[in-house]
C-alpha atoms as a PDB file:
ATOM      1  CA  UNK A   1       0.000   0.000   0.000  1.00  0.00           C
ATOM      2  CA  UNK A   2       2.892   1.735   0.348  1.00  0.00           C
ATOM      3  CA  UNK A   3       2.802   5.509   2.390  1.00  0.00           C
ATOM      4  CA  UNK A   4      -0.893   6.345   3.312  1.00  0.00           C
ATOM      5  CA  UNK A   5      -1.908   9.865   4.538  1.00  0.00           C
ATOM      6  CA  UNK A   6      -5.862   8.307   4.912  1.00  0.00           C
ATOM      7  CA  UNK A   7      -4.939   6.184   7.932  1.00  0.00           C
ATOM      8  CA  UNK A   8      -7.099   7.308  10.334  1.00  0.00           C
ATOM      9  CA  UNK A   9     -10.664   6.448   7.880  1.00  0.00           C
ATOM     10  CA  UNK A  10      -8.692   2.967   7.206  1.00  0.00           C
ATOM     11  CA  UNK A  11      -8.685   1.871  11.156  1.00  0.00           C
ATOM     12  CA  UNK A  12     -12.074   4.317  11.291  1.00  0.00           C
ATOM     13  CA  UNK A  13     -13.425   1.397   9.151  1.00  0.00           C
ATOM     14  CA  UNK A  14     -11.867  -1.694  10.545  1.00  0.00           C
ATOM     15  CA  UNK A  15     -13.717  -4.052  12.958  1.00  0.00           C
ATOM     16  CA  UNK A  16     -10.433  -5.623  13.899  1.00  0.00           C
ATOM     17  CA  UNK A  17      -6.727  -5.243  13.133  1.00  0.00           C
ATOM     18  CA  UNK A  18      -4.175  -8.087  12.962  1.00  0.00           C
ATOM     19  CA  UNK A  19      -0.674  -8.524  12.856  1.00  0.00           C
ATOM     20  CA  UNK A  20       0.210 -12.128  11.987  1.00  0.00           C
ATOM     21  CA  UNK A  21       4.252 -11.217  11.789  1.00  0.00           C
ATOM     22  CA  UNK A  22       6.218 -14.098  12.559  1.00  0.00           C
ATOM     23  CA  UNK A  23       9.050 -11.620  13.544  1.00  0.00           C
ATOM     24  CA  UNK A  24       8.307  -8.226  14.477  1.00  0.00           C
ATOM     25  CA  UNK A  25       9.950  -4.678  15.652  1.00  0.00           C
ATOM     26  CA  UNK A  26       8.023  -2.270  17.505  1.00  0.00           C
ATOM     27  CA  UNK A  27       4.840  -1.740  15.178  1.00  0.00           C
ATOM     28  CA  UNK A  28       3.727   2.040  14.964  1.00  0.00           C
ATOM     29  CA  UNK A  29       0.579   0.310  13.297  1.00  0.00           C
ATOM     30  CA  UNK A  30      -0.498  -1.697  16.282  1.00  0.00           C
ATOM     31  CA  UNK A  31      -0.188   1.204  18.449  1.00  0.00           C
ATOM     32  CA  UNK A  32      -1.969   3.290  15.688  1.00  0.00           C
ATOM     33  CA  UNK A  33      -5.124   0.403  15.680  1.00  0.00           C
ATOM     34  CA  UNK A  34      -5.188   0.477  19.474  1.00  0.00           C
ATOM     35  CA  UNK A  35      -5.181   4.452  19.404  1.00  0.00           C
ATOM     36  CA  UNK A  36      -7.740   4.471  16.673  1.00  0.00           C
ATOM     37  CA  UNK A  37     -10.046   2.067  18.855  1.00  0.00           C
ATOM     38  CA  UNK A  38      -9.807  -1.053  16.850  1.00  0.00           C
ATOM     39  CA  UNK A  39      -8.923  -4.283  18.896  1.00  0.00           C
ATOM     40  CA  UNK A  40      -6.112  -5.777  18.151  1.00  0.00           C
ATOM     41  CA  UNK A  41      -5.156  -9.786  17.357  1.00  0.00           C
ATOM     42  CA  UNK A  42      -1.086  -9.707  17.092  1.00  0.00           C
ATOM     43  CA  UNK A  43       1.332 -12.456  17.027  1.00  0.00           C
ATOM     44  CA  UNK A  44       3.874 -13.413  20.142  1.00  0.00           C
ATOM     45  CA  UNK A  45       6.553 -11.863  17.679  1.00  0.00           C
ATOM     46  CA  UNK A  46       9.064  -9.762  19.293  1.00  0.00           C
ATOM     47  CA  UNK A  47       7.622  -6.043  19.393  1.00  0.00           C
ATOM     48  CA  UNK A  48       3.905  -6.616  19.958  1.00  0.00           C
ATOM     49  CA  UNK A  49       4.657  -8.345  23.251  1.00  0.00           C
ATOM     50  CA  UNK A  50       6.151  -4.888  24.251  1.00  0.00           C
ATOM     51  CA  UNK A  51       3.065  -3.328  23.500  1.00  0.00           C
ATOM     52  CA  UNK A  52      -0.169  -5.222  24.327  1.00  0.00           C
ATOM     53  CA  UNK A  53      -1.230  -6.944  27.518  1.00  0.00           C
ATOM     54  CA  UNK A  54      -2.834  -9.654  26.146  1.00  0.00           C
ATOM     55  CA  UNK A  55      -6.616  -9.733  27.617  1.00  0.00           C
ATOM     56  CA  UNK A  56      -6.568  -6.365  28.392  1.00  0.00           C
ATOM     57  CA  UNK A  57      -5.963  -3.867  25.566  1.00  0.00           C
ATOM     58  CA  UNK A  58      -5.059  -7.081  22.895  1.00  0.00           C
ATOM     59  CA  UNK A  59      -5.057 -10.359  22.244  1.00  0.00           C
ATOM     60  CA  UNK A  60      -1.440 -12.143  21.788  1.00  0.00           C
ATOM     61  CA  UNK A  61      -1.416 -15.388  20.065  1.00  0.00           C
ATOM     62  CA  UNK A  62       1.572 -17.650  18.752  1.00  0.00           C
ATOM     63  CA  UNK A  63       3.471 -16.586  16.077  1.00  0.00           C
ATOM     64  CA  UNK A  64       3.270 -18.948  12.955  1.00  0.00           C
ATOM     65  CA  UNK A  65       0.239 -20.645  13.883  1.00  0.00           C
ATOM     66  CA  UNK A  66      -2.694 -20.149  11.291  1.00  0.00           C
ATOM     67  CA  UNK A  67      -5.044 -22.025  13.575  1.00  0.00           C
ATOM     68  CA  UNK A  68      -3.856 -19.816  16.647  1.00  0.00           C
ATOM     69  CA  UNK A  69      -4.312 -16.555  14.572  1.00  0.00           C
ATOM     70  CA  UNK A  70      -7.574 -17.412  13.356  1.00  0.00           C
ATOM     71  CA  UNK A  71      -9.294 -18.889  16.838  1.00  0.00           C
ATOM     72  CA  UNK A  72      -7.992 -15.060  18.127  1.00  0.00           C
ATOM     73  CA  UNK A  73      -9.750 -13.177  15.062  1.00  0.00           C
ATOM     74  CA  UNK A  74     -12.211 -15.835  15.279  1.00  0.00           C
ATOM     75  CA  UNK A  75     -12.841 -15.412  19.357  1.00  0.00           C
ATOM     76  CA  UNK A  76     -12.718 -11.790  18.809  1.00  0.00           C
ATOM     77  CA  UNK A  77     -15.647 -11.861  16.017  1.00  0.00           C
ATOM     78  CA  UNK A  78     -18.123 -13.622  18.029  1.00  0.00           C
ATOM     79  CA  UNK A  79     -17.822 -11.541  21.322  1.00  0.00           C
ATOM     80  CA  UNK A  80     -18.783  -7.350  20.164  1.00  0.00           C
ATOM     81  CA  UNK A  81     -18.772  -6.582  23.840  1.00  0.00           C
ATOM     82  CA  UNK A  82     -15.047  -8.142  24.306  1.00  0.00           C
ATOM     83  CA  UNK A  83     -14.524  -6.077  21.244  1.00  0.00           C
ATOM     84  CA  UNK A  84     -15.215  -2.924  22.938  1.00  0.00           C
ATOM     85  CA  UNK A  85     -13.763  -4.061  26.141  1.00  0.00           C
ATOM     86  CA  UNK A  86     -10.353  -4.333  24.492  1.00  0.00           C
ATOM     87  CA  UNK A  87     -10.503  -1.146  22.628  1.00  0.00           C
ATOM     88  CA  UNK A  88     -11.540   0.910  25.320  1.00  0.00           C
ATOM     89  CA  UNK A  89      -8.536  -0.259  27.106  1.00  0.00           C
ATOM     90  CA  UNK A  90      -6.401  -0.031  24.048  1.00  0.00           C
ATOM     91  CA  UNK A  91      -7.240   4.016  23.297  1.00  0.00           C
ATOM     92  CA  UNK A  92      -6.730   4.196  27.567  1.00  0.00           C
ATOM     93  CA  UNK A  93      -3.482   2.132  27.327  1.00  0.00           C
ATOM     94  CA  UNK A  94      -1.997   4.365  24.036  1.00  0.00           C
ATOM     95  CA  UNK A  95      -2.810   7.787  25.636  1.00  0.00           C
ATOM     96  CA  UNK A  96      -0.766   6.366  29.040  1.00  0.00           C
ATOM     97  CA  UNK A  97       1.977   4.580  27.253  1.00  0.00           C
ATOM     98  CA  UNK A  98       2.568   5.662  23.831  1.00  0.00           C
ATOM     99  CA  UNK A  99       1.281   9.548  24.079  1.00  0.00           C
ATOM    100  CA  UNK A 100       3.764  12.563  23.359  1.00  0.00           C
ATOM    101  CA  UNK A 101       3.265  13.447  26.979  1.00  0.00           C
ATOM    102  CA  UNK A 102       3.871   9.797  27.933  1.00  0.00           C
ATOM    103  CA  UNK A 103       6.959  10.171  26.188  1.00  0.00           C
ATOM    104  CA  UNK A 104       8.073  13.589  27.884  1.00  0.00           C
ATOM    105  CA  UNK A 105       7.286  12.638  30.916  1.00  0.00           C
ATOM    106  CA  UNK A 106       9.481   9.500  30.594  1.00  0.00           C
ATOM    107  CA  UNK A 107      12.610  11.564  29.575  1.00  0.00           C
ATOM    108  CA  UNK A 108      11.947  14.086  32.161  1.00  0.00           C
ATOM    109  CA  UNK A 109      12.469  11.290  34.590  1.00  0.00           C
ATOM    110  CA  UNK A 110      15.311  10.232  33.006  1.00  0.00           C
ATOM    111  CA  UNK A 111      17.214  13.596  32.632  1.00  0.00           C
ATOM    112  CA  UNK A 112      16.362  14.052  36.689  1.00  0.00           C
ATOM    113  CA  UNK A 113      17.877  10.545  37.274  1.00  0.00           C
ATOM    114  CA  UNK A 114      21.128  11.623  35.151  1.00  0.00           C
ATOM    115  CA  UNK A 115      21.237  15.023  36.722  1.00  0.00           C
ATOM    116  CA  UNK A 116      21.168  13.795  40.105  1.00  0.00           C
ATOM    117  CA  UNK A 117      23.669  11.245  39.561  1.00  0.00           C
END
């Protein structure tokens, strides 16, 4: 799809998002689904374990297992009010984690610590 300026009215329309990467860095899109409010089915693959807490803002499942990824989009499909549940938490978890101010406030810490030492 290459570079994409119409992000926001592609997760706007999602019901789900998922990242079936069998290896995986820290994805900007999974934190870009969860901020958008679309629940998120990711693979144990490295970065997404960094970012979701699976049962609470995601769902984790094992990397490289088609019958593992689909039971989690599968699981997800059947339950609306899990759905919501998760993306609630998701936009919550984002905005406390992931935010610019989450982000400041994190290397204002660190710059004290450094200062002080």
């Amino acid at each position: 799809m290459g570079f994409r300026d119409d992000t926001r009215e592609i997760y706007a329309s999602s019901n789900l998002f998922l990242l079936p990467s069998t290896s995986e860095g820290f994805s900007i899109s999974t934190i870009e689904a969860m901020a958008s409010g679309v629940p998120v089915v990711a693979t144990r693959s490295g970065g997404p374990e960094e970012i979701l807490q699976t049962g609470v803002d995601g769902v984790l499942v094992e990397a490289g297992s088609a019958r593992a990824i689909a039971s989690g989009v599968l699981d997800l499909a059947a339950d609306p009010q899990r759905r919501e549940d998760l993306a609630n938490a998701a936009v919550k978890s984002v905005a406390r984690r992931f935010s610019l101010t989450a982000m400041i406030e994190v290397y204002a810490r660190l710059y004290g610590a450094v200062l002080r030492s």
